[in-house]
N, C-alpha and C. Protein backbone atom coordinates (compact mmCIF):
# COMPACT_ATOMS: atom_id res chain seq x y z
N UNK A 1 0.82 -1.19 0.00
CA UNK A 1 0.00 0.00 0.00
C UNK A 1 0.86 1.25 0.00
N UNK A 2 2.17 1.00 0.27
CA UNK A 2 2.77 1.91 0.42
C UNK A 2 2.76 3.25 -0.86
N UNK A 3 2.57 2.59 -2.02
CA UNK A 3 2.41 3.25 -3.16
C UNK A 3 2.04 4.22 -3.85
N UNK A 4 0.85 4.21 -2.45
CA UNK A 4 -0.22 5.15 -2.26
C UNK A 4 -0.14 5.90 -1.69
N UNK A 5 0.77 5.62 -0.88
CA UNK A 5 1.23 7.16 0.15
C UNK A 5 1.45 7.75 0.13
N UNK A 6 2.33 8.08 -1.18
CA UNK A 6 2.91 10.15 -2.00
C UNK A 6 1.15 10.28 -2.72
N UNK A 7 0.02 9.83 -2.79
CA UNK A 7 -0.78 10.63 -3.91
C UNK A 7 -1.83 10.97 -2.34
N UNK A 8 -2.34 11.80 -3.28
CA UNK A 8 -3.16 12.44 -2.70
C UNK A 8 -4.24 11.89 -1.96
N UNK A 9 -5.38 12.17 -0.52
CA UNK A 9 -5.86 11.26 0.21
C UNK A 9 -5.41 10.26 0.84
N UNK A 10 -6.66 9.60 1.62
CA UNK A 10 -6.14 8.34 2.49
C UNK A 10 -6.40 6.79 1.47
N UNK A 11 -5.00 5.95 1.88
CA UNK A 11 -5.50 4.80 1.35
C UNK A 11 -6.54 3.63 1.12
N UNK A 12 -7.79 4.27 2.08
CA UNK A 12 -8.89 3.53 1.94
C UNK A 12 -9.70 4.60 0.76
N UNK A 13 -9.46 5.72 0.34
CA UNK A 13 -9.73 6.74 -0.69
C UNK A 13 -9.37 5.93 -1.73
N UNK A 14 -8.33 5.87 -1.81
CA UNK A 14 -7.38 5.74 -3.28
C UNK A 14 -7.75 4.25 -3.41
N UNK A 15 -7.93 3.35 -2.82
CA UNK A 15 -7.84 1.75 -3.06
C UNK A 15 -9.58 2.09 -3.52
N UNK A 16 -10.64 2.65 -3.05
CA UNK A 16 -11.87 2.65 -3.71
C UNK A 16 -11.88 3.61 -5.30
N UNK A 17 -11.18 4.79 -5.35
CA UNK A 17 -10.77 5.13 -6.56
C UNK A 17 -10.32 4.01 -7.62
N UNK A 18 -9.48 3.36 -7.21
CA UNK A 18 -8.79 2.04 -8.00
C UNK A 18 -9.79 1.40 -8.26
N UNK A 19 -10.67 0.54 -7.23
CA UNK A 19 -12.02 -0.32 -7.82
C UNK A 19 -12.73 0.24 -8.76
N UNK A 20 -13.25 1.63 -8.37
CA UNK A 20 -14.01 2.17 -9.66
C UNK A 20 -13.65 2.37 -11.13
N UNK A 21 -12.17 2.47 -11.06
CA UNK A 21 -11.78 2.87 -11.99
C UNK A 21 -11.67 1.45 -13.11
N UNK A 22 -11.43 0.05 -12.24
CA UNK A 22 -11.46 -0.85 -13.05
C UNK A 22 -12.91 -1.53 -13.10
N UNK A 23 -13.77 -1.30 -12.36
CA UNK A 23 -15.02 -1.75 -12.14
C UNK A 23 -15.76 -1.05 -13.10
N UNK A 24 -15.45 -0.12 -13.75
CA UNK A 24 -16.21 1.01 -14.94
C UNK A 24 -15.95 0.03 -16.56
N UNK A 25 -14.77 -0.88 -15.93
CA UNK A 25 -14.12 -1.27 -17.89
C UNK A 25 -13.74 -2.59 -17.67
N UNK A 26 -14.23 -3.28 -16.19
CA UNK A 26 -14.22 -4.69 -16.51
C UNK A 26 -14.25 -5.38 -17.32
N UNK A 27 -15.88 -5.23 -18.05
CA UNK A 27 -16.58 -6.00 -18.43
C UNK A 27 -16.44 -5.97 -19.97
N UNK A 28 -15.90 -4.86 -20.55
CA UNK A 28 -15.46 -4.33 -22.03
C UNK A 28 -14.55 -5.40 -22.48
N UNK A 29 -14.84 -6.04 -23.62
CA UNK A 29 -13.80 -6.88 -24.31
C UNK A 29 -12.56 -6.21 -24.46
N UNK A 30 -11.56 -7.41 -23.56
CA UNK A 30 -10.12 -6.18 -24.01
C UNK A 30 -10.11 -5.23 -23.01
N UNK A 31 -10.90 -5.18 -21.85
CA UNK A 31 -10.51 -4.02 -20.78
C UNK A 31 -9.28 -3.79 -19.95
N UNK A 32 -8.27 -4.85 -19.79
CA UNK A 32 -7.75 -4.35 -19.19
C UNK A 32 -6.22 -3.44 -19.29
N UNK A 33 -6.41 -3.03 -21.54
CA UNK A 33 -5.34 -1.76 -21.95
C UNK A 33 -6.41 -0.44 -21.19
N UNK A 34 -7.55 -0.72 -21.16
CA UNK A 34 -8.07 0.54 -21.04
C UNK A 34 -7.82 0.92 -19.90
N UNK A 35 -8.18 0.11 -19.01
CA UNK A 35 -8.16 0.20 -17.39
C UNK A 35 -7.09 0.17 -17.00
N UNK A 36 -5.62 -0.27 -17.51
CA UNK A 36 -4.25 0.39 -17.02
C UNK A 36 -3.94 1.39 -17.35
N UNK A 37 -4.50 2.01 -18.62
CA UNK A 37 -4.44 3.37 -19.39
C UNK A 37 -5.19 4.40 -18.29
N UNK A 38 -6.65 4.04 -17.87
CA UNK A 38 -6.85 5.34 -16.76
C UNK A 38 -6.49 4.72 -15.55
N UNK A 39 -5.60 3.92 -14.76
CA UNK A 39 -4.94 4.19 -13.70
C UNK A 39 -3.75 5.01 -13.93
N UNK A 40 -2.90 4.84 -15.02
CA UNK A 40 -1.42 5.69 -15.18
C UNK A 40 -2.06 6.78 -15.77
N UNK A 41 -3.17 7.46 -16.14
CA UNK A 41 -3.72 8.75 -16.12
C UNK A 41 -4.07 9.59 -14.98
N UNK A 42 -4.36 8.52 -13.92
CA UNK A 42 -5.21 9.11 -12.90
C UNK A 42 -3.55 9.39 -11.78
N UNK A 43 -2.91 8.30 -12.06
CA UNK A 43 -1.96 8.30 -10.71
C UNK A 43 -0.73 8.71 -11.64
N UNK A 44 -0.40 8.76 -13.19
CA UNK A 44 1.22 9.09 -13.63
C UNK A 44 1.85 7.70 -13.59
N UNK A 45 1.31 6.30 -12.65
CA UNK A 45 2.04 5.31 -12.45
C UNK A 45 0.36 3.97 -12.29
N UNK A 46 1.29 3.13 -12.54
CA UNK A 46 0.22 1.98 -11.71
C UNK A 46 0.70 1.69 -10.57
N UNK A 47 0.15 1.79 -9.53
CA UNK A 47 0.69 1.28 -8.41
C UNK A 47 0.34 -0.06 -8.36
N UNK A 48 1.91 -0.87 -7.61
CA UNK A 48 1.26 -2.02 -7.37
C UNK A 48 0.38 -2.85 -6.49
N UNK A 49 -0.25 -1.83 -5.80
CA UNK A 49 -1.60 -2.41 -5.36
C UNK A 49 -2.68 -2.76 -6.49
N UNK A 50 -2.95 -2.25 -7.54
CA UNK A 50 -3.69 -2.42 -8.03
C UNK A 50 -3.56 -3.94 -9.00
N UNK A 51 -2.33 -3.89 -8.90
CA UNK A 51 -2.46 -5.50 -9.46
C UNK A 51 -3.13 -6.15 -8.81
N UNK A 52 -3.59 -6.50 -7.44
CA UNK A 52 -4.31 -7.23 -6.82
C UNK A 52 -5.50 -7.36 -7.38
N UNK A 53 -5.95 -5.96 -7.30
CA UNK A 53 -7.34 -5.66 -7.88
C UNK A 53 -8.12 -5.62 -9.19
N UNK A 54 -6.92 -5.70 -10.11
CA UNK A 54 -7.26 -5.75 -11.73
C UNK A 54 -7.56 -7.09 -11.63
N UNK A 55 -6.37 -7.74 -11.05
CA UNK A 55 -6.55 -9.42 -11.18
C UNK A 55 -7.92 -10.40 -10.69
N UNK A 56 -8.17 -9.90 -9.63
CA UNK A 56 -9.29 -10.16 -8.69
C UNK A 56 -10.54 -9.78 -9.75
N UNK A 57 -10.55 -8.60 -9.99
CA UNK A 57 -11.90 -8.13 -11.25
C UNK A 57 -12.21 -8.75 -12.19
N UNK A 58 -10.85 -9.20 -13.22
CA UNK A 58 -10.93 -10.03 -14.29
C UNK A 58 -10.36 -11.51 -14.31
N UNK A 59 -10.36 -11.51 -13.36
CA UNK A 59 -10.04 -13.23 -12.93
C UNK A 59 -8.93 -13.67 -13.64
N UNK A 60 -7.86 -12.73 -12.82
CA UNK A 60 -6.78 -13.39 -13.89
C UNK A 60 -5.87 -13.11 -12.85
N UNK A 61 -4.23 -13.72 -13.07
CA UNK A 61 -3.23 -13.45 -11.96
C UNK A 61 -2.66 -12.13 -11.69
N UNK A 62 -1.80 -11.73 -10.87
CA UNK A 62 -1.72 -10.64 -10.65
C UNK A 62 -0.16 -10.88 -11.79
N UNK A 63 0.68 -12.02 -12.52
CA UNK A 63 1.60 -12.44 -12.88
C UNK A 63 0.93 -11.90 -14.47
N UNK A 64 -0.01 -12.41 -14.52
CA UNK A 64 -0.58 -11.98 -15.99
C UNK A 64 -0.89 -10.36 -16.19
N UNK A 65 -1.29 -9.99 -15.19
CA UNK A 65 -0.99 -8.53 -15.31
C UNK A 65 -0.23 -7.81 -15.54
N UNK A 66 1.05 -7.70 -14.58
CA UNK A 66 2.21 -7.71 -14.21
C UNK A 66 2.94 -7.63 -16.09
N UNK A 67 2.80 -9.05 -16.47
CA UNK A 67 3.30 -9.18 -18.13
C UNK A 67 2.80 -8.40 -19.16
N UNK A 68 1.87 -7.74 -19.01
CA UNK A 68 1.00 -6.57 -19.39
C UNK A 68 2.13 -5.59 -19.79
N UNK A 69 1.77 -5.39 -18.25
CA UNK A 69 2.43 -3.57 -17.99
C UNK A 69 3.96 -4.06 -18.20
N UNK A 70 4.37 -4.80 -18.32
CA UNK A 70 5.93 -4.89 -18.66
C UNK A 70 6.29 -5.23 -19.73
N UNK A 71 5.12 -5.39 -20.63
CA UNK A 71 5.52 -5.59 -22.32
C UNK A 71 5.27 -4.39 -23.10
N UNK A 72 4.61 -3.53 -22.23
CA UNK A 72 3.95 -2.16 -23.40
C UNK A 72 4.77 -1.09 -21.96
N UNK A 73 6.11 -0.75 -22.84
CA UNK A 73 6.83 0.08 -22.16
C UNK A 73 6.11 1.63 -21.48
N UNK A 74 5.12 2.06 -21.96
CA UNK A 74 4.08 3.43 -21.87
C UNK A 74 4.06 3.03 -20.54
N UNK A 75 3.75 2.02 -20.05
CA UNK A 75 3.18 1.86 -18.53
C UNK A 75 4.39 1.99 -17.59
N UNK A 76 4.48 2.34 -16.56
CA UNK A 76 5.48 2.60 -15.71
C UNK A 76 4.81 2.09 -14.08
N UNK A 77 6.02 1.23 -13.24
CA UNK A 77 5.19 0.75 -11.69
C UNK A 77 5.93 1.84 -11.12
N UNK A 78 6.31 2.61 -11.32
CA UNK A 78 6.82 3.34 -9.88
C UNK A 78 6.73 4.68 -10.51
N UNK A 79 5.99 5.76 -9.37
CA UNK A 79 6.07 7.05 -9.80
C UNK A 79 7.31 7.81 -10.30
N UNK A 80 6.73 8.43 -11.36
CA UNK A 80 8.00 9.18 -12.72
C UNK A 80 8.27 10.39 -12.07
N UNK A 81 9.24 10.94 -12.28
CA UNK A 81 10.32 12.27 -11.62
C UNK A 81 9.10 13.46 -12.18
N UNK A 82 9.04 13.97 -11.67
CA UNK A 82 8.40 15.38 -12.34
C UNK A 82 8.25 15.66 -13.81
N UNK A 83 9.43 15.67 -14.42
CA UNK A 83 9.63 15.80 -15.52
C UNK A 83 9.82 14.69 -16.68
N UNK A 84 9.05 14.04 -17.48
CA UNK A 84 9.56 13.12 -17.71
C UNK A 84 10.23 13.39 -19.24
N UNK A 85 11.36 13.56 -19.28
CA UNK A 85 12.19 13.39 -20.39
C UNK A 85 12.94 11.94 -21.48
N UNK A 86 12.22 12.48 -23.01
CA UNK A 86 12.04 11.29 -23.54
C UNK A 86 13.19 11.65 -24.69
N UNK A 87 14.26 10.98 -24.93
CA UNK A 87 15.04 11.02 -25.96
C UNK A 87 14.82 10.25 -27.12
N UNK A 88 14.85 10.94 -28.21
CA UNK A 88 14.30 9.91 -29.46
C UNK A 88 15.32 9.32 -29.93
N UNK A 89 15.31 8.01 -30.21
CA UNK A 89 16.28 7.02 -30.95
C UNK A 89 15.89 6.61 -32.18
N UNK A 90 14.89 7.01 -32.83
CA UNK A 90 14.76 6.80 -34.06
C UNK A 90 15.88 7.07 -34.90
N UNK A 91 15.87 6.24 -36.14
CA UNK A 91 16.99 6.51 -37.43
C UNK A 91 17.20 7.48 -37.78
N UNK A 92 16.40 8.50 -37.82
CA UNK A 92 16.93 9.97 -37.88
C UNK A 92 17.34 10.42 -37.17
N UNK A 93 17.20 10.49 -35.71
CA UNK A 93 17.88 11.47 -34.93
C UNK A 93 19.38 10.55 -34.54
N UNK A 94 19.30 8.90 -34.59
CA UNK A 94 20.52 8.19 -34.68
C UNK A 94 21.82 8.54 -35.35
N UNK A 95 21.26 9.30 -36.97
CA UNK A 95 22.17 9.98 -37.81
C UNK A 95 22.49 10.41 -37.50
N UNK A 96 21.65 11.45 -36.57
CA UNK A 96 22.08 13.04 -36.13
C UNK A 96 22.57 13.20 -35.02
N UNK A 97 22.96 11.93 -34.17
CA UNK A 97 24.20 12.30 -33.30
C UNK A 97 23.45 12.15 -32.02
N UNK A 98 22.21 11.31 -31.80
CA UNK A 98 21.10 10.79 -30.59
C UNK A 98 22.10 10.31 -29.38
N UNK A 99 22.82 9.30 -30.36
CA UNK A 99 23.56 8.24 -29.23
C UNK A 99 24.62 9.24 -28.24
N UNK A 100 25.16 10.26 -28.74
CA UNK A 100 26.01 10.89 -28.19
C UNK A 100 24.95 12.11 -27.00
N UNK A 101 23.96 12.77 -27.45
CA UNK A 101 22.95 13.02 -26.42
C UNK A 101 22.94 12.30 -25.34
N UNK A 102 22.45 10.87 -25.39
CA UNK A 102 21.76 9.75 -24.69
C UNK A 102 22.66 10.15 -23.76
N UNK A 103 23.88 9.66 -23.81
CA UNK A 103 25.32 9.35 -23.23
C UNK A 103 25.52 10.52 -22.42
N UNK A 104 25.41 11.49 -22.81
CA UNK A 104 25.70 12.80 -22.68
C UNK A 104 24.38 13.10 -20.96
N UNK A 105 23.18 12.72 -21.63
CA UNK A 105 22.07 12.92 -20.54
C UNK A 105 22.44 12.32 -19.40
N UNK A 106 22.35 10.84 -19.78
CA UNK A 106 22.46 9.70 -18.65
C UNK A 106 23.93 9.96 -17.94
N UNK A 107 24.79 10.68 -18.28
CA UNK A 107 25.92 11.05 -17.67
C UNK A 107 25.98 12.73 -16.70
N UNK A 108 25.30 13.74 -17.48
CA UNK A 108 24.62 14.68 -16.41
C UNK A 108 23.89 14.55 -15.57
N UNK A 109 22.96 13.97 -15.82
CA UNK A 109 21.46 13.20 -14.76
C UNK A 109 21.99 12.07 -14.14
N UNK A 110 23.29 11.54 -14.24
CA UNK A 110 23.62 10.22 -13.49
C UNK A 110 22.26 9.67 -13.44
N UNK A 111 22.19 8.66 -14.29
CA UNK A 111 20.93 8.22 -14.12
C UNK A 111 20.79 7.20 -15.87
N UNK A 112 19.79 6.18 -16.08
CA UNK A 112 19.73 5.34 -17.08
C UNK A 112 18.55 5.68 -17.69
N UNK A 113 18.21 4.81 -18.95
CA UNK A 113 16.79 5.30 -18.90
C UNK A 113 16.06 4.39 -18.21
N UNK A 114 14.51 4.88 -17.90
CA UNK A 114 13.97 3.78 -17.15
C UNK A 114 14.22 4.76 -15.98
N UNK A 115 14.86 5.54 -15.52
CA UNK A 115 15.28 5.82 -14.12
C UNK A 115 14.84 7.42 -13.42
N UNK A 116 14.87 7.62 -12.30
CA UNK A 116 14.66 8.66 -11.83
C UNK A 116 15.48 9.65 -10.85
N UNK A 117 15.54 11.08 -11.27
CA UNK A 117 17.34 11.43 -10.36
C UNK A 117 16.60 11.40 -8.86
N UNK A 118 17.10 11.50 -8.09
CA UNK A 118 17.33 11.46 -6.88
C UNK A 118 16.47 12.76 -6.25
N UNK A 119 16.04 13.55 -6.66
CA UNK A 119 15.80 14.20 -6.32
C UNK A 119 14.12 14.34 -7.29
N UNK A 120 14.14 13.37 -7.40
CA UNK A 120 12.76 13.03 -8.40
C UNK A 120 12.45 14.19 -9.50
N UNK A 121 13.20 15.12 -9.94
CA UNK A 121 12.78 15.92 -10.85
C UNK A 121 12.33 15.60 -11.88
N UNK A 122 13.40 14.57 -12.47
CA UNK A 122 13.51 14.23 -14.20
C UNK A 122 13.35 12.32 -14.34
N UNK A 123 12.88 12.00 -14.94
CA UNK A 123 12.97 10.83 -15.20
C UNK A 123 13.54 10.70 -16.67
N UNK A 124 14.11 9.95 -17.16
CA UNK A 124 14.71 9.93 -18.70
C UNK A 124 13.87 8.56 -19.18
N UNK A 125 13.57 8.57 -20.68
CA UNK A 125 13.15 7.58 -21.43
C UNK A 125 13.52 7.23 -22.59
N UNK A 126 13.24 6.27 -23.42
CA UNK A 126 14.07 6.51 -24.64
C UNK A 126 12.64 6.16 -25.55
N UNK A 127 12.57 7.12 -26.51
CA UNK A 127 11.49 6.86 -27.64
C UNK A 127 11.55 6.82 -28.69
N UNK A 128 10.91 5.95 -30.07
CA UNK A 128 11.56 5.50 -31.04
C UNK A 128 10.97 6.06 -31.99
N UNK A 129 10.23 7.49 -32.03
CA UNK A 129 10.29 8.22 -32.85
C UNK A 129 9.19 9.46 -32.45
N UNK A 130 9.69 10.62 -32.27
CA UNK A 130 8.82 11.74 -31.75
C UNK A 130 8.09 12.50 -33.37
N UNK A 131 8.49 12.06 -34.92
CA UNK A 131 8.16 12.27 -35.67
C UNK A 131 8.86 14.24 -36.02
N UNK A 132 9.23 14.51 -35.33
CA UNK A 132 10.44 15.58 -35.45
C UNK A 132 11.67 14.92 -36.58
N UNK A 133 11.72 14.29 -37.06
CA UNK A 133 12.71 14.08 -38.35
C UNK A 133 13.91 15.22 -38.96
N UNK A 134 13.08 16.07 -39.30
CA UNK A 134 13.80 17.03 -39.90
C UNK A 134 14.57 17.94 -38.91
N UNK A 135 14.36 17.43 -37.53
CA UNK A 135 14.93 18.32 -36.66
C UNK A 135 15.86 17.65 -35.42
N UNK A 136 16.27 16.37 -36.57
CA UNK A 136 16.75 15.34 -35.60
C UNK A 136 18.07 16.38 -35.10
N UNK A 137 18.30 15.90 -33.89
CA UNK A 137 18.14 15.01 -32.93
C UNK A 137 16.74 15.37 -31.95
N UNK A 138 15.75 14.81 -31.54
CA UNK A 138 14.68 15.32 -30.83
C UNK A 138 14.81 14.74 -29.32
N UNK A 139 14.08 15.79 -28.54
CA UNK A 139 14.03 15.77 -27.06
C UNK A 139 12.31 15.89 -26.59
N UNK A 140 11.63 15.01 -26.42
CA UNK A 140 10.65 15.55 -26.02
C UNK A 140 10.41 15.83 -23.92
N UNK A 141 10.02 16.78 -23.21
CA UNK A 141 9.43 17.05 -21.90
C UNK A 141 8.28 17.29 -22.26
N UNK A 142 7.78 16.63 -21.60
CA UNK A 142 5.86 16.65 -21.13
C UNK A 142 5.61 16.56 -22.43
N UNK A 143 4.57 17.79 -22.82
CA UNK A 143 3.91 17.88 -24.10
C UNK A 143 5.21 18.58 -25.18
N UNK A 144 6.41 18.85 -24.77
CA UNK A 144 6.66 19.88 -25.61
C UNK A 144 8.22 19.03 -26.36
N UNK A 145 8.27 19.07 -27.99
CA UNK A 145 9.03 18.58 -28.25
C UNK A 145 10.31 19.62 -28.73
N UNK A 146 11.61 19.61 -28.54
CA UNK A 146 12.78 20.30 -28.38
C UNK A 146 13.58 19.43 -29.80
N UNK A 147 13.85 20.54 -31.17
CA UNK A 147 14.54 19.69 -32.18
C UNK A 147 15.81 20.33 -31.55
N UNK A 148 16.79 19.68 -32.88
CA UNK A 148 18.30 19.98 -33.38
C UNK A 148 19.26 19.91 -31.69
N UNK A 149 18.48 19.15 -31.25
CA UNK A 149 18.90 19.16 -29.55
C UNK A 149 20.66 18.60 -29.79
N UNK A 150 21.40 19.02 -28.49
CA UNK A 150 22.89 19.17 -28.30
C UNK A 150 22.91 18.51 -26.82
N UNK A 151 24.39 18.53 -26.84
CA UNK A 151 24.72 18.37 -25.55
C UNK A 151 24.32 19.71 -24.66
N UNK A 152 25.18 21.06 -25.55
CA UNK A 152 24.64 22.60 -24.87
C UNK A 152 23.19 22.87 -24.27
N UNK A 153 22.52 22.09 -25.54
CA UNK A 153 21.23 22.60 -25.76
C UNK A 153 20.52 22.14 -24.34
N UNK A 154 21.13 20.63 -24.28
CA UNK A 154 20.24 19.71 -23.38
C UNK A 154 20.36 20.38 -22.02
N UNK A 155 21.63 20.89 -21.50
CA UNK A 155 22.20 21.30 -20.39
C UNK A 155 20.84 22.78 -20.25
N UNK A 156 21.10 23.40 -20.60
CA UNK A 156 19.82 24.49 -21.22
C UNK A 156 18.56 24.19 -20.34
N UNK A 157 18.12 23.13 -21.83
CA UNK A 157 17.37 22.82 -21.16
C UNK A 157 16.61 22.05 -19.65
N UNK A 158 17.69 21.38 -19.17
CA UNK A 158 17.47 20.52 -17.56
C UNK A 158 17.92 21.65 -16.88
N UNK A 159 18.49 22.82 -16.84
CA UNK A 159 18.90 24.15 -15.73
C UNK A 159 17.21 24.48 -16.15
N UNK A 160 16.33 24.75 -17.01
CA UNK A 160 15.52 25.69 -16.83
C UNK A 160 14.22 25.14 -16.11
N UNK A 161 14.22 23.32 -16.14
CA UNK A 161 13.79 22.49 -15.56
C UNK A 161 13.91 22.25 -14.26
N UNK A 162 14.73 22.87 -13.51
CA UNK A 162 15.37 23.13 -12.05
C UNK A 162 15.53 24.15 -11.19
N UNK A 163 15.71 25.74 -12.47
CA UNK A 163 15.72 26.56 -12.02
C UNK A 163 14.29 27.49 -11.24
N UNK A 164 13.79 28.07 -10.23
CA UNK A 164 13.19 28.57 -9.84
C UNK A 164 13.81 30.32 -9.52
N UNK A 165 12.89 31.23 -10.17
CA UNK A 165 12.85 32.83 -10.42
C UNK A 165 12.21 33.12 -9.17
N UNK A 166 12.53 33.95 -8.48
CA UNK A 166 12.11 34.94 -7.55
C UNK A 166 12.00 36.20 -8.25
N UNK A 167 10.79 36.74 -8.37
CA UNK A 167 10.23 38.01 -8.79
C UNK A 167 10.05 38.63 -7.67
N UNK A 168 10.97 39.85 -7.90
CA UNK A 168 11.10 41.02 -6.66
C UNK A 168 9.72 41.80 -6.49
N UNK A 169 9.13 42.02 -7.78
CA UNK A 169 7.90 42.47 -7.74
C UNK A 169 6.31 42.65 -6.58
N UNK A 170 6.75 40.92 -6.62
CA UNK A 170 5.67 40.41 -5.87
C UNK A 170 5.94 39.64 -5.25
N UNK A 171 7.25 39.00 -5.15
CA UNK A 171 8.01 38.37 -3.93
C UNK A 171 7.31 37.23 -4.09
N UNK A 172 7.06 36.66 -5.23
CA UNK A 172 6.45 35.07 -5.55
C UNK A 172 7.56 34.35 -6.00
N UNK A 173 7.54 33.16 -5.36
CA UNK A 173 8.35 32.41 -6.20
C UNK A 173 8.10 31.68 -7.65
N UNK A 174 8.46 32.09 -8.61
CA UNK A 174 7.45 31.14 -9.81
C UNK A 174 8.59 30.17 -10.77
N UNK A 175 7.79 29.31 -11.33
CA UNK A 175 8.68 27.86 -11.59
C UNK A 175 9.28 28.88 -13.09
N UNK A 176 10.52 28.22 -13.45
CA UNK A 176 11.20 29.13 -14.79
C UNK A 176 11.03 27.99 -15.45
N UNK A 177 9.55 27.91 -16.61
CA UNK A 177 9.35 26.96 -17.54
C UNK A 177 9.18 27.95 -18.88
């Protein structure tokens, strides 16, 4: 249950959130892409409590589940860093000098893909084509995709991902995105 303990509410909250959420798409042929699709919507992650409960719903193991979410890489069991940063490895951005990025990231971020820094900001991923081509090498964060990306560039970009502005103005602190 522990899983449950960074999201929001109490765990008798969140474990009835979970039922509903698979109790809505049980019964749908094929429910259970849908129903791991709105738990990692609702939570960013599947927690693994809910394997219990998918399994229990659709009468199946929590092992068969489990092989699910670990064959369709989109799904993730453990909550993602804030930021989740996706490097494209497609053949185009491969040309364009990806592998030396990759290397380059996972060596600033100390960190692999698959992984999360320490300080949970950033998580890194690797994706096999953001459809940015012409602007290989591509970087996508969140919604927003970053071409002709560098080592410079990347650095750039993870300081502005970290950095926080104090406006004298109004003495707010606001995030520098």
């Amino acid at each position: 249950m522990n899983d449950l303990q960074n999201t929001s509410g109490n765990a008798d909250a969140q474990l009835n959130k979970l039922t509903i959420i698979v109790d809505s798409k049980k019964d749908l042929p094929g429910g259970l892409l849908p129903i791991l699709h709105d738990i990692q919507h609702e939570y960013g992650f599947i927690p693994k409590v809910a394997l219990g409960i998918i399994a229990t719903k659709l009468n199946q193991t929590e092992a068969e589940i489990h092989g699910v979410i670990s064959f369709y890489h989109h799904f993730r069991l453990t909550e993602p860093g804030a930021n989740i940063v996706e490097i494209c490895r497609g053949e185009a951005c491969q040309a364009m000098g990806s592998k030396q990025l990759e290397n380059h990231a996972k060596t600033s971020l100390n960190i692999d893909f698959g992984q999360t820094t320490t300080n949970k900001n950033v998580t890194l991923e690797p994706v096999y084509c953001l459809g940015n081509c012409a602007c290989a090498p591509s970087v996508k964060v969140g919604d927003n995709v970053h071409g002709r990306m560098n080592d410079k560039k990347f650095d750039k970009l993870m300081n502005k991902l970290t950095t926080f502005e104090l406006s004298l103005s109004d003495n707010k602190l606001q995030e520098n995105k």
